[in-house]
Protein backbone atom coordinates (compact mmCIF):
# COMPACT_ATOMS: atom_id res chain seq x y z
CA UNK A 1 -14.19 -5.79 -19.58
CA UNK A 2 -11.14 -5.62 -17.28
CA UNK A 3 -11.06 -3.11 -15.11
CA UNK A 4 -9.09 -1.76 -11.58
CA UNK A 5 -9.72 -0.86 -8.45
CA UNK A 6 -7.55 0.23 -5.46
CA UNK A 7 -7.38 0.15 -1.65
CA UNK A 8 -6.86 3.60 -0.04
CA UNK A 9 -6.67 4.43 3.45
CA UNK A 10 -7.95 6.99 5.76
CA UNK A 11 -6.44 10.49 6.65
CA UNK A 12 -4.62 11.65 9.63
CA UNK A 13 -6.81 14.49 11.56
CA UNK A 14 -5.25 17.62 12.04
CA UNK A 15 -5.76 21.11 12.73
CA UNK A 16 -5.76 23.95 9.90
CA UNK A 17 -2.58 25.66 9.51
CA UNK A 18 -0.28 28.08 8.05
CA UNK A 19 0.92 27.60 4.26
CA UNK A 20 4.33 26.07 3.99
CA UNK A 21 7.01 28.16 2.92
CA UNK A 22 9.06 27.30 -0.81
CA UNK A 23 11.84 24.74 -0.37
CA UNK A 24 15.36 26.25 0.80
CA UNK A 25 18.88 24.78 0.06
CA UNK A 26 20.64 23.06 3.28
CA UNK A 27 23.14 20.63 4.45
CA UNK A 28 22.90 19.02 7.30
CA UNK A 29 22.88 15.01 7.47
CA UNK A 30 21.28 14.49 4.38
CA UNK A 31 24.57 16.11 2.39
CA UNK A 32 24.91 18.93 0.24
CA UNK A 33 22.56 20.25 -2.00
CA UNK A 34 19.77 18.01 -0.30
CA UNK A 35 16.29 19.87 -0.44
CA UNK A 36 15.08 20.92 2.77
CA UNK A 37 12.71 23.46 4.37
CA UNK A 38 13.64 24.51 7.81
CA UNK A 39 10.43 27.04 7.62
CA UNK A 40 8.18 23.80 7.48
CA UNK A 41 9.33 22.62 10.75
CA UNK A 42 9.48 25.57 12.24
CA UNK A 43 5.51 26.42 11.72
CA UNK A 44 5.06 23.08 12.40
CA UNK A 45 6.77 23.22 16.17
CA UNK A 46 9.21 20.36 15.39
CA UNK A 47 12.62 20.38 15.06
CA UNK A 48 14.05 20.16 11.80
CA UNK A 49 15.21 16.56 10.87
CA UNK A 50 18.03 17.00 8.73
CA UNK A 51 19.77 19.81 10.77
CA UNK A 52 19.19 18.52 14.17
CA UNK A 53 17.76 15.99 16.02
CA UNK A 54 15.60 13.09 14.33
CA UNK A 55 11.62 12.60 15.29
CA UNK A 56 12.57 9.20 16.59
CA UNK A 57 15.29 10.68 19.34
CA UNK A 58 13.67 10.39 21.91
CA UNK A 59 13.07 8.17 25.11
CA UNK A 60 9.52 7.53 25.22
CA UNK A 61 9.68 6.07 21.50
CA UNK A 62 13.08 4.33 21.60
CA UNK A 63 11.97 1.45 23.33
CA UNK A 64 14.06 -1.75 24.62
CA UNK A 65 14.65 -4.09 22.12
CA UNK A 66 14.10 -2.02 19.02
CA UNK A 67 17.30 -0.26 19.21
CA UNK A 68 18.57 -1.47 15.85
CA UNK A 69 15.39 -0.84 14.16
CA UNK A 70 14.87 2.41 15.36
CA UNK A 71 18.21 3.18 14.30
CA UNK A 72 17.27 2.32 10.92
CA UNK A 73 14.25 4.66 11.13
CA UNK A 74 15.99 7.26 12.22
CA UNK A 75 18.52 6.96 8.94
CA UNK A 76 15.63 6.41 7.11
CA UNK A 77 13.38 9.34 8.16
CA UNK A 78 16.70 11.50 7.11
CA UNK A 79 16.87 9.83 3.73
CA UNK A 80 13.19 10.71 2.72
CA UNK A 81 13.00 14.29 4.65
CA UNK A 82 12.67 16.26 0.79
CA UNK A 83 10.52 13.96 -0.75
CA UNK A 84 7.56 13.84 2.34
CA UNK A 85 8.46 17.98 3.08
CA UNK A 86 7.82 18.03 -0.77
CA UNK A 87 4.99 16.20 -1.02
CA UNK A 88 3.62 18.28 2.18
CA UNK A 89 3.46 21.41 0.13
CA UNK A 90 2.05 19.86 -2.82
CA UNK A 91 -0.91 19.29 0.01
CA UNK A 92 -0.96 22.65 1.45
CA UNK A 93 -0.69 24.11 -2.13
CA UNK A 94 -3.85 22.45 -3.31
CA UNK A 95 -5.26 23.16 -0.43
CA UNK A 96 -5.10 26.73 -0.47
CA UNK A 97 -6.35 26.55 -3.78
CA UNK A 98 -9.60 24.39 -3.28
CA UNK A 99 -10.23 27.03 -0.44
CA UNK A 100 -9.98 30.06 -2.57
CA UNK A 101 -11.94 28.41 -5.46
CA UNK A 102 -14.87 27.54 -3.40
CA UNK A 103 -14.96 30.57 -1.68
CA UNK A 104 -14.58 32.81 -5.11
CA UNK A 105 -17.98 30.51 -6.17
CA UNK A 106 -19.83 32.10 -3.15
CA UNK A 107 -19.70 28.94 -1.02
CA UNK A 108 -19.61 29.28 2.90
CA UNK A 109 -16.31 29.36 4.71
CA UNK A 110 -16.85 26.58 6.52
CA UNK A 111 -17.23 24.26 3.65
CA UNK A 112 -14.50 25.90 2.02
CA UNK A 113 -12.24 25.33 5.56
CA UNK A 114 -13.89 21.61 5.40
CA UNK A 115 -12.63 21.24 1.31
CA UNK A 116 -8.99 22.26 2.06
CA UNK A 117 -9.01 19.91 5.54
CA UNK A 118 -8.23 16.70 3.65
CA UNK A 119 -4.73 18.23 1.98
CA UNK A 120 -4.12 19.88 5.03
CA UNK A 121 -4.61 16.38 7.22
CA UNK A 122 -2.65 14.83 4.81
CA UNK A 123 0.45 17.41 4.62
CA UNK A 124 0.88 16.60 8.35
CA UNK A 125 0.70 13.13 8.00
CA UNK A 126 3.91 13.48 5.23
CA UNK A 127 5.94 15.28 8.02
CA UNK A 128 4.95 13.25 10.99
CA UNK A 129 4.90 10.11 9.77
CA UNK A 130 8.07 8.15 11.52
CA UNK A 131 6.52 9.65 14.64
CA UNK A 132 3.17 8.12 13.55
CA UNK A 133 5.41 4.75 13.37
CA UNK A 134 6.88 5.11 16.47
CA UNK A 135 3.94 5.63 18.33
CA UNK A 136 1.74 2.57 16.95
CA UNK A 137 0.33 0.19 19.30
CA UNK A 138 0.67 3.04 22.13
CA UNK A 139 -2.55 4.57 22.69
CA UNK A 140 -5.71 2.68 23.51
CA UNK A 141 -8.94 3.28 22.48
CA UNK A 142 -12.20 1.64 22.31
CA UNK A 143 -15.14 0.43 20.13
CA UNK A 144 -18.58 0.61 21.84
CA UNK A 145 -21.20 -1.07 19.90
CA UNK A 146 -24.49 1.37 19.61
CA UNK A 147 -27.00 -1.44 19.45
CA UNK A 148 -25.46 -3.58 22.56
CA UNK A 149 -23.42 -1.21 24.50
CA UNK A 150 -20.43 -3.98 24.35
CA UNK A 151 -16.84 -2.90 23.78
CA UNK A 152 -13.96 -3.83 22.04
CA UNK A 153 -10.41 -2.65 23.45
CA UNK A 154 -7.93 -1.62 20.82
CA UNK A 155 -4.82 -0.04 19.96
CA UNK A 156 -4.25 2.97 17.75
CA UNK A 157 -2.07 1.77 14.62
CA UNK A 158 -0.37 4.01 12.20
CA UNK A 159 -1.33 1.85 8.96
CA UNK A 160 1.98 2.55 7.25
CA UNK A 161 2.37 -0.95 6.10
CA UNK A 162 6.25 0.10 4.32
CA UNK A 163 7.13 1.00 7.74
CA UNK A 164 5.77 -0.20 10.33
CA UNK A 165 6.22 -4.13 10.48
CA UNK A 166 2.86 -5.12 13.13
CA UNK A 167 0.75 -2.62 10.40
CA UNK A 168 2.15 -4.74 7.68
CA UNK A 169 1.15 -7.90 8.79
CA UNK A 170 -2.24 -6.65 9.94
CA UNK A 171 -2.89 -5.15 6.27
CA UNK A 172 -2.10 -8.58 4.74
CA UNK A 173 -4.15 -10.46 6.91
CA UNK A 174 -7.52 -7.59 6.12
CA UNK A 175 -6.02 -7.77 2.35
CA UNK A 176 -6.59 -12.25 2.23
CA UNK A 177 -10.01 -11.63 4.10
CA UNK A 178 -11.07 -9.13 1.32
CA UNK A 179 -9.60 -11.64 -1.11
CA UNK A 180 -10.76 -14.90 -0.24
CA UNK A 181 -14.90 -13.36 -0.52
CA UNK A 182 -13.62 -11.91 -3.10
CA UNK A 183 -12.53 -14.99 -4.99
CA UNK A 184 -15.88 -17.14 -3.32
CA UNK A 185 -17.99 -14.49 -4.80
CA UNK A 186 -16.08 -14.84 -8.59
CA UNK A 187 -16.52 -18.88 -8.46
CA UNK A 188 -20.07 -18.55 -7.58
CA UNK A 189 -20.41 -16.71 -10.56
CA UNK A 190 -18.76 -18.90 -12.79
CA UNK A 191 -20.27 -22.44 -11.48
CA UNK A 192 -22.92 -20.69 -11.65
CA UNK A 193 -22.44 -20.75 -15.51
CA UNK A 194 -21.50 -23.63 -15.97
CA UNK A 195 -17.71 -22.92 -16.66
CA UNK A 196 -15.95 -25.32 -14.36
CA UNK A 197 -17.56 -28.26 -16.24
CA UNK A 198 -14.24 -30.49 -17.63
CA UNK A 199 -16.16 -31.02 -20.53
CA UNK A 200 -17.08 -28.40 -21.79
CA UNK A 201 -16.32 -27.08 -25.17
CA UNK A 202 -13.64 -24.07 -25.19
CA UNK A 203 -12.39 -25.60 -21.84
CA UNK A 204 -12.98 -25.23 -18.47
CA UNK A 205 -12.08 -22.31 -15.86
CA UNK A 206 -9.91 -22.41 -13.54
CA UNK A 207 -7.49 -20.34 -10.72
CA UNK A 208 -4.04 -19.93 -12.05
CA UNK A 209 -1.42 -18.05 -10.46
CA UNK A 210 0.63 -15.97 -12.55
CA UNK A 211 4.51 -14.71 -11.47
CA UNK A 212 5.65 -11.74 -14.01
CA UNK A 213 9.72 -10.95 -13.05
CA UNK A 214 12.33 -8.67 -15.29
CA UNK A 215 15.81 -8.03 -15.76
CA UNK A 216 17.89 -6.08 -13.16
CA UNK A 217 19.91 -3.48 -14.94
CA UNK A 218 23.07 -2.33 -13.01
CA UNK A 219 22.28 0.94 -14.42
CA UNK A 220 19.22 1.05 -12.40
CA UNK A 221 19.04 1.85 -9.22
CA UNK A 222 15.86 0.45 -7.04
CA UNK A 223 13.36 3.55 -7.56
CA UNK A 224 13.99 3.26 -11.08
CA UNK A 225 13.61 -0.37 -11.18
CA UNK A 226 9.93 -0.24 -9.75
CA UNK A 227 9.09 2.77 -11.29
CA UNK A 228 10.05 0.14 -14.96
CA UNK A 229 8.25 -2.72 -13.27
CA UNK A 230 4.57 -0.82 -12.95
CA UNK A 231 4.98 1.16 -16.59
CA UNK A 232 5.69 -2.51 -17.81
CA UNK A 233 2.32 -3.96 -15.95
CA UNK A 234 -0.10 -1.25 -17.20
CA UNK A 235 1.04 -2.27 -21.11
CA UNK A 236 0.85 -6.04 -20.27
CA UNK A 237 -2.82 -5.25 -18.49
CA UNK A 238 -4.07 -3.45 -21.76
CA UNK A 239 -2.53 -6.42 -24.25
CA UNK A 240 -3.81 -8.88 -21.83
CA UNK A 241 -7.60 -7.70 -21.45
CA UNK A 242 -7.53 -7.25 -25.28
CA UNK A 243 -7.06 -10.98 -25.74
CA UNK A 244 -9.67 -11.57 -23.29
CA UNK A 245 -12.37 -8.91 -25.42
CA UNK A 246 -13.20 -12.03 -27.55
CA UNK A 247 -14.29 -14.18 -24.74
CA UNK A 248 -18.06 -15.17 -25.02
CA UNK A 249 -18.31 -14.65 -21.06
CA UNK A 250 -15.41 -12.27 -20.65
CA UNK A 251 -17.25 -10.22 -18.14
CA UNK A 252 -16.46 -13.47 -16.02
CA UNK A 253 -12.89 -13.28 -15.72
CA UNK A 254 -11.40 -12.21 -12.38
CA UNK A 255 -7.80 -11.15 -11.47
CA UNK A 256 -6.09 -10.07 -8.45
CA UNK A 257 -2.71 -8.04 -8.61
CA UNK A 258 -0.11 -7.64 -5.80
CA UNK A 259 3.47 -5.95 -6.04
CA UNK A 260 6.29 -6.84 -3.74
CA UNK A 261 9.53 -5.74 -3.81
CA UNK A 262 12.44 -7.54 -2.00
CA UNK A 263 16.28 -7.10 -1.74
CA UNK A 264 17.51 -9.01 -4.07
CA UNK A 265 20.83 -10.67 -4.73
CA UNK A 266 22.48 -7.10 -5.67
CA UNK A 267 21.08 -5.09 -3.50
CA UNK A 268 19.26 -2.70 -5.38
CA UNK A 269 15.54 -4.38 -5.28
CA UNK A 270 13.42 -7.61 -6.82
CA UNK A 271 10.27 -5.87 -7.65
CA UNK A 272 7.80 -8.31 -9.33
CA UNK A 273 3.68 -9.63 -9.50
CA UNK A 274 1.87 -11.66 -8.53
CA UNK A 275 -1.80 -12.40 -10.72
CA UNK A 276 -4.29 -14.51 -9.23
CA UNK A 277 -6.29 -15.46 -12.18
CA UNK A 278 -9.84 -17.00 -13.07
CA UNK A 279 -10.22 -17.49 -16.91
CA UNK A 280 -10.19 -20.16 -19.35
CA UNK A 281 -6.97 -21.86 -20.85
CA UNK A 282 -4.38 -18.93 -21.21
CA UNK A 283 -1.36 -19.06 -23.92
CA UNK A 284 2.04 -19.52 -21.94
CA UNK A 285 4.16 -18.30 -25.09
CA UNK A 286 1.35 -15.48 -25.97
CA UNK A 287 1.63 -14.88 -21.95
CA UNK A 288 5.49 -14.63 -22.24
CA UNK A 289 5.52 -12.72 -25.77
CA UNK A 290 3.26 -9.54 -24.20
CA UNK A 291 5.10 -9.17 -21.24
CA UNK A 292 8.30 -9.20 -22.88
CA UNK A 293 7.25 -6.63 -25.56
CA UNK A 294 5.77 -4.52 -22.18
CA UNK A 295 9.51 -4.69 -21.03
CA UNK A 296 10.78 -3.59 -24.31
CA UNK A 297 7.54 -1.30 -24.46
CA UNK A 298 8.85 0.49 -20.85
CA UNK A 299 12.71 1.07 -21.93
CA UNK A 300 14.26 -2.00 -21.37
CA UNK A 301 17.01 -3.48 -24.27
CA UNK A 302 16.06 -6.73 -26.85
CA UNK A 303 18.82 -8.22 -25.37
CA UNK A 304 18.04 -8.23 -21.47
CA UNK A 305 14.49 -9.21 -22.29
CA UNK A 306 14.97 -12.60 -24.42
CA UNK A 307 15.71 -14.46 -21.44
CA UNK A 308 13.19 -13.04 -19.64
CA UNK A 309 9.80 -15.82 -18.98
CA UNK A 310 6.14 -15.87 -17.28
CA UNK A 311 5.58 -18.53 -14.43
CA UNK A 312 1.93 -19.83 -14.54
CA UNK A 313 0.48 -22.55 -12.93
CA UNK A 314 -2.88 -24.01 -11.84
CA UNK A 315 -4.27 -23.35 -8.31
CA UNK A 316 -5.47 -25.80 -6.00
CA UNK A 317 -5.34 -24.88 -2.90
CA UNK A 318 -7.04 -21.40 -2.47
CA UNK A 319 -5.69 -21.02 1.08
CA UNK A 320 -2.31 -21.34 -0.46
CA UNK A 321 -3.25 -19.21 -2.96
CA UNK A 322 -4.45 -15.85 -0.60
CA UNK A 323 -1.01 -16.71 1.71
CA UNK A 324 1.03 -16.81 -2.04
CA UNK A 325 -0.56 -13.56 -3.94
CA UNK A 326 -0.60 -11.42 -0.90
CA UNK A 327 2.60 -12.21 1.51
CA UNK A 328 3.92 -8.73 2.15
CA UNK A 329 4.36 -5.40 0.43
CA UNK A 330 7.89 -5.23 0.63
CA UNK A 331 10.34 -7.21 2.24
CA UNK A 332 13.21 -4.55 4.54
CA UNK A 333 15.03 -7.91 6.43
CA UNK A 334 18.12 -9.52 4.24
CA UNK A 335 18.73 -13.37 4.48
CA UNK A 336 21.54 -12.50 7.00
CA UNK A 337 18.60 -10.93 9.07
CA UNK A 338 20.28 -7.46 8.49
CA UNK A 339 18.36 -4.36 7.52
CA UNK A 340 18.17 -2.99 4.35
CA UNK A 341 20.35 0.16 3.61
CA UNK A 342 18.25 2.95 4.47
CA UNK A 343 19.77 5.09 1.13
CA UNK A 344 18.31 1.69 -0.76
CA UNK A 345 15.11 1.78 1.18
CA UNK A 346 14.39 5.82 1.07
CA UNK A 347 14.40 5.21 -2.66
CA UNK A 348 11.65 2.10 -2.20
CA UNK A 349 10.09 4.86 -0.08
CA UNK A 350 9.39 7.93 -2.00
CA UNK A 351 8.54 5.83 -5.24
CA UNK A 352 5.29 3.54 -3.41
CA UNK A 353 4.56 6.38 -1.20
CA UNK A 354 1.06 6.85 -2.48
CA UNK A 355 1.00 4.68 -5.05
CA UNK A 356 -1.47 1.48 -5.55
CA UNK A 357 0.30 -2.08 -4.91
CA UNK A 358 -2.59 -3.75 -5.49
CA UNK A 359 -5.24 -4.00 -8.65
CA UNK A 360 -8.26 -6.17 -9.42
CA UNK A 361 -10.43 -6.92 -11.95
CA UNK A 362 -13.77 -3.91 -12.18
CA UNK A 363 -16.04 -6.39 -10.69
CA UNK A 364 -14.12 -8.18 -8.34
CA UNK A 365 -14.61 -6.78 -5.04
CA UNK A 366 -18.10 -5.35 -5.55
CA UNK A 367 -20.83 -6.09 -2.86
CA UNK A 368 -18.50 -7.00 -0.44
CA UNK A 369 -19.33 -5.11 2.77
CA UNK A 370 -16.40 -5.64 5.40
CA UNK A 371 -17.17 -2.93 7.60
CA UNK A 372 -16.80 -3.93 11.59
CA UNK A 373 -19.44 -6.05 13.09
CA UNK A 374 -20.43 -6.85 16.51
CA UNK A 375 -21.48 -10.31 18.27
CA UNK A 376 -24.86 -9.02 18.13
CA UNK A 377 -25.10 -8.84 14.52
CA UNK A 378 -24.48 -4.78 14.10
CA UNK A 379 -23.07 -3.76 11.50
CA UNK A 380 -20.99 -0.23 11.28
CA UNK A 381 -22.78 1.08 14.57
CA UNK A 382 -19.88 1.68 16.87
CA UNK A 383 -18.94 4.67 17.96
CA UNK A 384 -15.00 5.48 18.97
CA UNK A 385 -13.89 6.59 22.89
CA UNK A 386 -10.72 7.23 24.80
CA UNK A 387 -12.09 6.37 28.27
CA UNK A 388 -12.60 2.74 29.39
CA UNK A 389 -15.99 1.49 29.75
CA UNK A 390 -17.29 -0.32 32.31
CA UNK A 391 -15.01 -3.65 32.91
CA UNK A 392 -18.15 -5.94 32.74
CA UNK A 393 -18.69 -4.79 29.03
CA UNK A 394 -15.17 -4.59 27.79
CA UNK A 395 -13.99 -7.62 25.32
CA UNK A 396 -10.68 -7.26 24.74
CA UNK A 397 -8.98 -8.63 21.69
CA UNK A 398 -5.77 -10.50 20.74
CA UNK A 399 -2.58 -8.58 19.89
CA UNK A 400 -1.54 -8.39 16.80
CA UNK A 401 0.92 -10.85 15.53
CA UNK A 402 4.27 -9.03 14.15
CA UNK A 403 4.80 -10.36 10.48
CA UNK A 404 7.99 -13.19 10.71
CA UNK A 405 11.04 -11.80 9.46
């Protein structure tokens, strides 16, 4: 039975603080009517984004060399100030209420204070997270290993892979580690079986890598595109493990889902999947017939679907196969190596902010333990420090590589 699982990522720490006041009504930058909360900032000790100066304006962040991209944040941060004030309310809003409900069950405060810390990290996180971007790869910190005493030097990141182009690269290249045992771990289990054997009855297994596109609607603007594109995959996922059910070993079958969105020729956003596949002989036209009735299925007209086709094909290089299913989230460099527009981008912003790009099969990444390990076969024991070792027991490690534009 198919299943999913997602990758999360850890909190920001921060410090408990005042509720956020109810949106207000202001101007500024962002243009008329634009939903704003000056109150927010204000408790908050930071200046307020859309009525004067941006997070990013400042010297120690505006570095040499990234003028035009910090430009871009800067636009950008203004274009998404009501959905990340908004969605830092929702936080302190649940938070408040988690604390009140555990208290009113006659549980201590501190556990109450420790229940409403992970909306409250994560509120702060919404409103300081250009600043977060900005300030990745600044600080240093390192790893000491508990069973050796050996240390690794690193560098904070701020793991906002949408944003932050170093973070991006470095969460593909975790995401094709996880991926590649991953997939290792799914053809053991089929060999295993016996169900890579050429001749054997019903067919044998095999990788195929599966490309699902759709129409682009002028009517559509690139939130509302995406927003189509994943109602469309969770329809074709349900058709798609029903016609699996059947299969005598359909516990077997693995799949690997990435989303990636990219300018496209008008503008407004490609958004489209990529399946990494291990299953037996799969239908092309019952492949092409589900996801066109998904399209149909999500709101898009007969007439922009008939056109509209699957791209399968067999995998043999599985190398090529972790670089192809999981290149990059989403793609904010045009052919003519200029930016995106930020109003286009703020859109691609607020509608993956916190959602799941990526979906496997239930059983796909299970047993897999990629937590840190040091030369001396620890695994997990390290323990975090802002002041540098000794030098003799400092490793240091490579920089990351920025992803190619």
């Amino acid at each position: 039975m198919l299943g999913s699982r997602g990758v999360a990522g850890e909190g920001r720490a921060a410090p408990e603080g005042p509720a956020l006041p109810a949106p207000v009504q202001g101007s500024g930058d962002g243009g008329p009517g634009v939903t704003t909360s000056t109150g927010v900032l204000d408790a908050l000790s930071i200046s307020s984004p859309t009525g004067g100066p941006s997070l990013l304006d400042t010297r120690r962040i505006t570095r040499p060399g990234q003028a035009r991209r910090s430009e871009w944040l800067n636009a950008l941060e203004r274009e998404t100030d009501a959905h990340r004030i908004g969605r830092a309310q929702e936080h302190w809003r649940r938070a408040a209420l988690l604390k009140a409900a555990r208290l009113k069950a006659g549980r201590p405060l501190e556990e109450a204070i420790e229940g409403a810390r992970w909306h409250q990290r994560r509120a702060y996180g919404h409103i300081n997270r250009f600043l977060a971007v900005a300030d990745c790869g600044v600080e240093k910190f390192w790893l000491v290993c508990l069973a050796c005493d050996l240390a690794k030097e690193k560098t904070k990141s701020c793991r906002v892979a949408l944003l932050c182009v170093s973070c991006r690269s470095a969460i593909g290249e975790e995401k094709r580690a996880r991926f590649r045992m991953a997939r290792k771990r799914a053809l053991q289990r089929t060999a295993a079986a016996g169900l890579h054997w050429a001749a054997r009855r019903g067919g044998r297994w095999s990788e195929k890598l599966l490309t699902l596109t759709m129409p682009h609607l002028a009517a559509h603007n690139a939130k509302q595109r995406i927003e189509n594109a994943f109602r469309a995959w969770s329809l074709f996922r349900k058709a798609f493990k029903r016609q699996l059910a059947d299969l005598a070993q359909a516990d077997l079958v693995a799949w690997f889902r990435t989303f990636e969105w990219t300018p496209g020729s008008d503008g407004k956003g490609h958004p489209h999947f990529h399946i990494w596949l291990l299953c037996p002989y799969v239908d092309k036209q019952l492949l092409d017939r589900s996801w066109k009735l998904a399209l149909r299925t999500a709101g898009f007209p007969k007439e922009t679907v008939e056109t509209v086709i699957t791209h399968i094909q067999i995998v043999d290089d599985g190398e090529g196969a972790a670089r192809e299913v999981i290149k990059y989230l989403t793609k904010d460099i045009l052919p003519n190596q200029q930016l995106v527009e930020p109003h286009v981008f703020g859109l691609v912003y607020q509608v993956l902010d916190g959602r799941r790009t990526t979906q496997a099969s239930s059983r796909f990444f299970s047993g897999i333990d990629d937590r840190a390990e040091c030369e001396c076969g620890a695994t997990g024991a390290f323990r975090r420090t802002s002041i540098c070792p000794e030098p003799r027991k400092v490793q240091e490690l490579p920089e990351k590589k920025e992803e190619s534009q």
